[in-house]
PDB file of N, CA and C in Angstrom:
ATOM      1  N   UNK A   1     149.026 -82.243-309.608  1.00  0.00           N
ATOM      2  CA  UNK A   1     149.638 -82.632-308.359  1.00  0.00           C
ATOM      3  C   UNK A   1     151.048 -82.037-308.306  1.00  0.00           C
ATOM      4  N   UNK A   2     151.245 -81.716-307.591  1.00  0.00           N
ATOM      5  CA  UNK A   2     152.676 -80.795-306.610  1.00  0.00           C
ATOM      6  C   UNK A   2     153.400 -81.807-306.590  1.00  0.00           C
ATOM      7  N   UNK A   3     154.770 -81.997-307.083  1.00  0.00           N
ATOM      8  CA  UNK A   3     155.715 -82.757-306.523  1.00  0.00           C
ATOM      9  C   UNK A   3     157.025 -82.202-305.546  1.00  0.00           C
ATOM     10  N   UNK A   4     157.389 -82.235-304.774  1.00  0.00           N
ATOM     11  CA  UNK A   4     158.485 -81.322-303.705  1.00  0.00           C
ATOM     12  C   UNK A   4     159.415 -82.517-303.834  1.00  0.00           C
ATOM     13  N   UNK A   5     160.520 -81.014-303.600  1.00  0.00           N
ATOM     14  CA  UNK A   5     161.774 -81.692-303.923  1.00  0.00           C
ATOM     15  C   UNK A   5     162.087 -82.251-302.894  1.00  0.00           C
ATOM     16  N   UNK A   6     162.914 -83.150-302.820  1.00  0.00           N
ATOM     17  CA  UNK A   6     163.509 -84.023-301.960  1.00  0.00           C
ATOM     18  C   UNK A   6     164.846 -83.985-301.515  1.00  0.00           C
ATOM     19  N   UNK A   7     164.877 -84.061-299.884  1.00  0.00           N
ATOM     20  CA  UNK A   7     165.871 -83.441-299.396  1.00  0.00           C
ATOM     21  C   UNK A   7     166.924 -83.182-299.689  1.00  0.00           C
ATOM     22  N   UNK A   8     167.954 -82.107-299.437  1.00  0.00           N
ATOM     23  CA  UNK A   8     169.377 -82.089-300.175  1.00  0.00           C
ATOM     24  C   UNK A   8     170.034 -83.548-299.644  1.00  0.00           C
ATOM     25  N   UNK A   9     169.763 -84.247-299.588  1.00  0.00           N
ATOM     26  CA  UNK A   9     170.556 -85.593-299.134  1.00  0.00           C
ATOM     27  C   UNK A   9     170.633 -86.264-299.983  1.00  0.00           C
ATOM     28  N   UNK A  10     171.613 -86.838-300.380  1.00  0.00           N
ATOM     29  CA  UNK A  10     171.861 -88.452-300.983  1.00  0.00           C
ATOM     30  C   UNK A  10     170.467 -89.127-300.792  1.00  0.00           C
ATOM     31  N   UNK A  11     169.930 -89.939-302.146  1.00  0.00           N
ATOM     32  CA  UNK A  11     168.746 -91.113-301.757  1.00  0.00           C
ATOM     33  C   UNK A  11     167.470 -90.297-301.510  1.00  0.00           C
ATOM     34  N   UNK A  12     167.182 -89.019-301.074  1.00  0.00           N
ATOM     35  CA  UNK A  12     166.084 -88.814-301.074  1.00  0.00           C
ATOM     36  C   UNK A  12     165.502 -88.280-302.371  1.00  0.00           C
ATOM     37  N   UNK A  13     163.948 -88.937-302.981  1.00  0.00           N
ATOM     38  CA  UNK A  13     163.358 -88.298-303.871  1.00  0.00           C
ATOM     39  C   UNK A  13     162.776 -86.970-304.262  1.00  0.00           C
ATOM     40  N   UNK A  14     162.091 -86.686-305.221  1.00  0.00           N
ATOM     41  CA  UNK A  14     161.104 -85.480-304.973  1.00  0.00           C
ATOM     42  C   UNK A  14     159.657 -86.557-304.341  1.00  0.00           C
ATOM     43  N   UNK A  15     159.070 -85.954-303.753  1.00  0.00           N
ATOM     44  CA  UNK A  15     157.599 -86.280-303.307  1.00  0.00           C
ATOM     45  C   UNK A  15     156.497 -85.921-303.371  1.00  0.00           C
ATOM     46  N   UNK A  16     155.145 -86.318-303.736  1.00  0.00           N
ATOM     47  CA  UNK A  16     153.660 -86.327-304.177  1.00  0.00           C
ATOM     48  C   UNK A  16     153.654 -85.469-302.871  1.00  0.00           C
ATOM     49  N   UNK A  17     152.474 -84.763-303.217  1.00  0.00           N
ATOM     50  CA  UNK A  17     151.665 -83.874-302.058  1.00  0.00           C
ATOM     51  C   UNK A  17     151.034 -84.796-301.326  1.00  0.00           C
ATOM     52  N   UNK A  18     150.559 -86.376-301.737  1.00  0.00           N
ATOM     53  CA  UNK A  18     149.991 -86.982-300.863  1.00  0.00           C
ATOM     54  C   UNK A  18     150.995 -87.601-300.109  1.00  0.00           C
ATOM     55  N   UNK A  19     152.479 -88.059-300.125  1.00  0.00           N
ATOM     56  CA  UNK A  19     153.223 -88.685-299.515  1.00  0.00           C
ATOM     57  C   UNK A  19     153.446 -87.916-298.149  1.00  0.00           C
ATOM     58  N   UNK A  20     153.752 -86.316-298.824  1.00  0.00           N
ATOM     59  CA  UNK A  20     153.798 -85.341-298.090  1.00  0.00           C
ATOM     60  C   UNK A  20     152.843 -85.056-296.692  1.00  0.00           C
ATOM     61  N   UNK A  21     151.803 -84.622-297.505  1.00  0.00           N
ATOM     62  CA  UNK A  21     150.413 -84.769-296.408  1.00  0.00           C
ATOM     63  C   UNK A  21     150.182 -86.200-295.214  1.00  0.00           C
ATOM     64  N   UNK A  22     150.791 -86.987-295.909  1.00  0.00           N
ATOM     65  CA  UNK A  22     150.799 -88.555-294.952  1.00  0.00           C
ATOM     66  C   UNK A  22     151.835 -88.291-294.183  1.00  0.00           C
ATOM     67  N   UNK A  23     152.898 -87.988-294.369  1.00  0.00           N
ATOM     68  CA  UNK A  23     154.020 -87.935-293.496  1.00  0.00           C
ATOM     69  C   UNK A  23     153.604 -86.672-292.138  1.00  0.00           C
ATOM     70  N   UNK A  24     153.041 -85.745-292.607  1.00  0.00           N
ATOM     71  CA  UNK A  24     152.531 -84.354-291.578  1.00  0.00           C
ATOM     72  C   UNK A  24     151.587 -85.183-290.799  1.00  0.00           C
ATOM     73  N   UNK A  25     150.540 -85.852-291.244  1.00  0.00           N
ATOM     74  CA  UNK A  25     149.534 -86.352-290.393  1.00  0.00           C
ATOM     75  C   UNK A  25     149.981 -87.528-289.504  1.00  0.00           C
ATOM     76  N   UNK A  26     151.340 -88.413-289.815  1.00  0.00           N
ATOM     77  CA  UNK A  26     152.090 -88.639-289.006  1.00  0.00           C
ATOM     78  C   UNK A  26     152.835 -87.906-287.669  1.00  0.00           C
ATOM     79  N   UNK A  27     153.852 -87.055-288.232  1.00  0.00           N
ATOM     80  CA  UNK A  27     154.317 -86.032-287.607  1.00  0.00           C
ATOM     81  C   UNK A  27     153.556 -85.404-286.288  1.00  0.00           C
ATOM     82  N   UNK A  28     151.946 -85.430-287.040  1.00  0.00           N
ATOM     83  CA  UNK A  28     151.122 -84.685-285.827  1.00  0.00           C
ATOM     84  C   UNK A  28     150.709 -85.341-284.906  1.00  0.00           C
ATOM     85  N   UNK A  29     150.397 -86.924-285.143  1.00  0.00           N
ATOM     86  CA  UNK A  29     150.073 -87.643-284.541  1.00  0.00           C
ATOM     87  C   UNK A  29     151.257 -88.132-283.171  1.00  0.00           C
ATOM     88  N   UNK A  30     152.255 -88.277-283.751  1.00  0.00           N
ATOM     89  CA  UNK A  30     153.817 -88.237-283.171  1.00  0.00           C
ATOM     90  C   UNK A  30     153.467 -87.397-282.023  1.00  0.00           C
ATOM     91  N   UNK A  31     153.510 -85.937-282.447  1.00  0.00           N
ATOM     92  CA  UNK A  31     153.810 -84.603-281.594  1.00  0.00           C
ATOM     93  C   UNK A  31     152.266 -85.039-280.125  1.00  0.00           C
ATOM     94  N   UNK A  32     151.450 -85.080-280.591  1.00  0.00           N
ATOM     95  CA  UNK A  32     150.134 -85.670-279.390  1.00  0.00           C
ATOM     96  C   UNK A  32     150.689 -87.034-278.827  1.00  0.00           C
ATOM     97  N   UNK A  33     151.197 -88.449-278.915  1.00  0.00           N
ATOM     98  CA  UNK A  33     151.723 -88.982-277.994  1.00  0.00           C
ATOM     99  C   UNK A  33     152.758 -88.893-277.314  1.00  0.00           C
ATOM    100  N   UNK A  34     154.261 -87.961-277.975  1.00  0.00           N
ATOM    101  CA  UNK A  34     155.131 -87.548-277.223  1.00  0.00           C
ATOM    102  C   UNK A  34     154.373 -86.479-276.023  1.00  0.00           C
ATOM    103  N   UNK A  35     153.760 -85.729-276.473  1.00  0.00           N
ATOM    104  CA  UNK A  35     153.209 -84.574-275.318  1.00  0.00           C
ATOM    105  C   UNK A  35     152.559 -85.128-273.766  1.00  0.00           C
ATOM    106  N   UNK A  36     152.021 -86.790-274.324  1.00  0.00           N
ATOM    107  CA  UNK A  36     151.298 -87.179-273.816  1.00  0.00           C
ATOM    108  C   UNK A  36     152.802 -87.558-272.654  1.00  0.00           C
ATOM    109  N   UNK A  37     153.792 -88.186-273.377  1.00  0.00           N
ATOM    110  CA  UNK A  37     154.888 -88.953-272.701  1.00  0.00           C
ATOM    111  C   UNK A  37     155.688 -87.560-271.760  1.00  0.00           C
ATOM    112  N   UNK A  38     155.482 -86.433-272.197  1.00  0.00           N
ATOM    113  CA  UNK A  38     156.190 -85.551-271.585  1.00  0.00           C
ATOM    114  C   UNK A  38     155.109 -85.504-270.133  1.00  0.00           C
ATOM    115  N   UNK A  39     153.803 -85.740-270.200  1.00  0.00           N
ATOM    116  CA  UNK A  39     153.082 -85.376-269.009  1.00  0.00           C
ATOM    117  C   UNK A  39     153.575 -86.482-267.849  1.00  0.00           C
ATOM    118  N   UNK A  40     153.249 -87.614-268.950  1.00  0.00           N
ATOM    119  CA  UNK A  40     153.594 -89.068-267.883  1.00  0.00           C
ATOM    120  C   UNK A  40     155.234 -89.035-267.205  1.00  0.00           C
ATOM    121  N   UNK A  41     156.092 -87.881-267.778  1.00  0.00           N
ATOM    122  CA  UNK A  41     157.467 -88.210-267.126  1.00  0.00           C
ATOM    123  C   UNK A  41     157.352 -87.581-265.699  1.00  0.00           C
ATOM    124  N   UNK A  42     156.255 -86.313-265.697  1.00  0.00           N
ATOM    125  CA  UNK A  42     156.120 -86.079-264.745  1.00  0.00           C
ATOM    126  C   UNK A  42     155.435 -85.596-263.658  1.00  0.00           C
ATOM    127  N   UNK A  43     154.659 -87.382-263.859  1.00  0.00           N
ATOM    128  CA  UNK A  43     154.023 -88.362-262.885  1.00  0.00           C
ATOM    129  C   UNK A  43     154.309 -88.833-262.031  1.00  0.00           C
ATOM    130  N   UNK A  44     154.373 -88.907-260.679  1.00  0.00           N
ATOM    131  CA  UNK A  44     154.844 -89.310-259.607  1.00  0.00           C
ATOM    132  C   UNK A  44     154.438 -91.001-259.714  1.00  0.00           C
ATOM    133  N   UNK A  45     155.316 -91.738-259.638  1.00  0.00           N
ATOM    134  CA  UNK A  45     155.004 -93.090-259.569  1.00  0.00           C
ATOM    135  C   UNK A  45     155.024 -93.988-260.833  1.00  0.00           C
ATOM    136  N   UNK A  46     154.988 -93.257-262.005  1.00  0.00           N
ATOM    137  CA  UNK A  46     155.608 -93.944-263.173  1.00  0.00           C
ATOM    138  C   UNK A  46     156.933 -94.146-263.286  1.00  0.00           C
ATOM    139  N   UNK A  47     156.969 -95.203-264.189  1.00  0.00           N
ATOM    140  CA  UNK A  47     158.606 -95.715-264.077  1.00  0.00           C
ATOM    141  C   UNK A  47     158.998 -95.506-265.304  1.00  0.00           C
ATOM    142  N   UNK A  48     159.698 -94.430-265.251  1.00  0.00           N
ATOM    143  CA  UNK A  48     160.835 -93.445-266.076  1.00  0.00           C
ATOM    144  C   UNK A  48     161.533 -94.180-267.063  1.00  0.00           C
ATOM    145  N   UNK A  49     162.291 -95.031-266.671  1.00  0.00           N
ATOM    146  CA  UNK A  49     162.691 -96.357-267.411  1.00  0.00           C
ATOM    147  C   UNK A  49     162.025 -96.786-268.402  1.00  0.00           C
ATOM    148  N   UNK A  50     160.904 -97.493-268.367  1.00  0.00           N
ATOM    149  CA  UNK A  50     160.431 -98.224-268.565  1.00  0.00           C
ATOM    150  C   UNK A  50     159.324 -96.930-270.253  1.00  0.00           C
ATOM    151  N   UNK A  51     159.488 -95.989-269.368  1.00  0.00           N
ATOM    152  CA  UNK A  51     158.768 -94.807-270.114  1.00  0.00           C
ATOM    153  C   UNK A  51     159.865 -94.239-271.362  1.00  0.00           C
ATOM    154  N   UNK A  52     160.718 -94.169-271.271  1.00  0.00           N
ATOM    155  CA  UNK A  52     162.009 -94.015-271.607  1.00  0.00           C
ATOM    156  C   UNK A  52     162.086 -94.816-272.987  1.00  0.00           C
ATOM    157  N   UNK A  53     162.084 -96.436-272.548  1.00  0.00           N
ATOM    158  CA  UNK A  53     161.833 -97.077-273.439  1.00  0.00           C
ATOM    159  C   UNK A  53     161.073 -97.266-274.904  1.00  0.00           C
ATOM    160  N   UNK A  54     159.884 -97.103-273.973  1.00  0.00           N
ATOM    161  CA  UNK A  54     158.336 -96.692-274.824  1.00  0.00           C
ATOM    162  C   UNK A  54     158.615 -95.228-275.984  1.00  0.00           C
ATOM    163  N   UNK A  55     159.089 -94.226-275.554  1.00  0.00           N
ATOM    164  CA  UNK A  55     159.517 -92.887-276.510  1.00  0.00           C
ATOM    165  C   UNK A  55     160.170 -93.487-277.343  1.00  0.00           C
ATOM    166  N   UNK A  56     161.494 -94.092-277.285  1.00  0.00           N
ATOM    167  CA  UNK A  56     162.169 -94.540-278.014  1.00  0.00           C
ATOM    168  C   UNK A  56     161.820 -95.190-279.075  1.00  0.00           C
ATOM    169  N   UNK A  57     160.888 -96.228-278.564  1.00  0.00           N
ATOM    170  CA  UNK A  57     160.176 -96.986-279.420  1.00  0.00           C
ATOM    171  C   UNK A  57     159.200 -96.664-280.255  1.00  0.00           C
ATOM    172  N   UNK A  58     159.108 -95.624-279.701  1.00  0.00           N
ATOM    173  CA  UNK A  58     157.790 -94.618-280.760  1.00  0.00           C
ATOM    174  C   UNK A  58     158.279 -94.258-281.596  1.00  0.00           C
ATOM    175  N   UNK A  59     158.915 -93.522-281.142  1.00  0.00           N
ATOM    176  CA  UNK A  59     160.091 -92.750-282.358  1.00  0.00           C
ATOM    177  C   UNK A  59     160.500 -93.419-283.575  1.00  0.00           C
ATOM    178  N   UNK A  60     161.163 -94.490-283.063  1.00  0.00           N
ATOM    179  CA  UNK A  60     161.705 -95.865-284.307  1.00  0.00           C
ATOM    180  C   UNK A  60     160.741 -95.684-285.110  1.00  0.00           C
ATOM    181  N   UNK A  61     159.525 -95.772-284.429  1.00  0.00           N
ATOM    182  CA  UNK A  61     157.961 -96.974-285.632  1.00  0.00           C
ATOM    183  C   UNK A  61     157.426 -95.470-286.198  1.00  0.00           C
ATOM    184  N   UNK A  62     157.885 -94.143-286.042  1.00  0.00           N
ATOM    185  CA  UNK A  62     157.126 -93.111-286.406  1.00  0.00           C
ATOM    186  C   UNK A  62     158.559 -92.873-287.624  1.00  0.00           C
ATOM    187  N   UNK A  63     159.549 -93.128-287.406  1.00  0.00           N
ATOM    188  CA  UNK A  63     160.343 -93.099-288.305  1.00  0.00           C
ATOM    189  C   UNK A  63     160.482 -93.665-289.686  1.00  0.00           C
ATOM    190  N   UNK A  64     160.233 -95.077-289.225  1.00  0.00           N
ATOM    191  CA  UNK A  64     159.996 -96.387-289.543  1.00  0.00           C
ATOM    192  C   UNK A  64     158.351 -96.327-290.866  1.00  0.00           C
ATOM    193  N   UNK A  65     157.598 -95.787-290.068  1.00  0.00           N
ATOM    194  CA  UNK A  65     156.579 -95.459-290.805  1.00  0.00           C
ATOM    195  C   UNK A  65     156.615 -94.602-292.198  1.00  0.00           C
ATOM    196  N   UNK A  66     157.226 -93.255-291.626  1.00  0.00           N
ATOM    197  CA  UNK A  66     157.534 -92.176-292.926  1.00  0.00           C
ATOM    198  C   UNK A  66     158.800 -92.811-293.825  1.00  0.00           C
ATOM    199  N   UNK A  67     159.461 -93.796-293.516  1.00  0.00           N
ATOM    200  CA  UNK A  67     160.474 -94.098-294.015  1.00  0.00           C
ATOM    201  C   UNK A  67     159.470 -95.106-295.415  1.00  0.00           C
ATOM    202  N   UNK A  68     158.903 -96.252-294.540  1.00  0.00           N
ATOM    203  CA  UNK A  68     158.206 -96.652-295.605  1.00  0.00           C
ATOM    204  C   UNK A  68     157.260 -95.715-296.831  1.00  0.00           C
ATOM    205  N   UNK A  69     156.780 -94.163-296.553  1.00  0.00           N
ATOM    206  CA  UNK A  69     156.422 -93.666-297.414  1.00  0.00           C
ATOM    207  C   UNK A  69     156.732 -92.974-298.367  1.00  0.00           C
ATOM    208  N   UNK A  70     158.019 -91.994-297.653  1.00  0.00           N
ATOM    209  CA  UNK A  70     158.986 -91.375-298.587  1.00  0.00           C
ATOM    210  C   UNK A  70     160.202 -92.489-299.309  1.00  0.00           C
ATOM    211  N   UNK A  71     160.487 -93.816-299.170  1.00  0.00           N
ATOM    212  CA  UNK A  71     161.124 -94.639-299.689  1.00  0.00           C
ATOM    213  C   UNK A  71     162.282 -94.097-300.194  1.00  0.00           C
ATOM    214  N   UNK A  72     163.254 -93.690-299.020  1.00  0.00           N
ATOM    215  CA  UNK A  72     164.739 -93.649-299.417  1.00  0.00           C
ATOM    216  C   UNK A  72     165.463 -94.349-300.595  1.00  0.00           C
ATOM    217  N   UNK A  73     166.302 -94.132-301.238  1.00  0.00           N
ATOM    218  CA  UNK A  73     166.824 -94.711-301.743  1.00  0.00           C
ATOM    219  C   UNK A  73     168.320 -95.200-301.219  1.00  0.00           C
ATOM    220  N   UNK A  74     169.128 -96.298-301.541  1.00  0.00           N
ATOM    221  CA  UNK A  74     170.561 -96.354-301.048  1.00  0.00           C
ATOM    222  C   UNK A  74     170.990 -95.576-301.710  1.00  0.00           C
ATOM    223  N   UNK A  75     172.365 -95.317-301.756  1.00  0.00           N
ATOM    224  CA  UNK A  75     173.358 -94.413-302.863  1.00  0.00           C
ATOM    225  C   UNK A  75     174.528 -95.114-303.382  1.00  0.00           C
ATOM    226  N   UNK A  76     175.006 -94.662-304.454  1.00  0.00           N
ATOM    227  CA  UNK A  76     176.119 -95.069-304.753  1.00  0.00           C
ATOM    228  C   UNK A  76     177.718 -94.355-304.066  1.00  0.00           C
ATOM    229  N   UNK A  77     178.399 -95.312-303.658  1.00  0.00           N
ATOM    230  CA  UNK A  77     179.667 -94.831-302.761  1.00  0.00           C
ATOM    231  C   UNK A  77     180.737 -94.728-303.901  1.00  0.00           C
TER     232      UNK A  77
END
């Protein structure tokens, strides 16, 4: 098994090819409901707002998601 290094950032690990592969099949999944949200913005009669919201919120829980897999670490200050 492949381990990849982990980002030049503070707190991030190296990572399994499977953490890896989970996070892409995320990613892709991401990229097909944003596309979906880019059609609905422009939809006559949807409420933008309210749509607005919803991206946002995707985003968080798609973040939120890979966050739980790659498991940041804090750092020392």
């Amino acid at each position: 098994m492949t381990e990849h290094q982990g980002l030049p950032v503070e707190g991030y690990q190296p990572q399994s090819d499977a953490k890896v592969s989970a996070v892409n099949v995320n990613k892709r999944l991401e990229e097909e409901v944003l596309r979906r949200i880019d059609t609905l913005e422009q939809t006559p009669g949807v409420d933008r707002r309210w749509l607005a919201i919803g991206k946002t919120q995707l985003e968080q829980a798609f973040m939120a998601i890979n966050r739980a897999i790659f498991q940041p670490a804090r750092i020392n200050l």
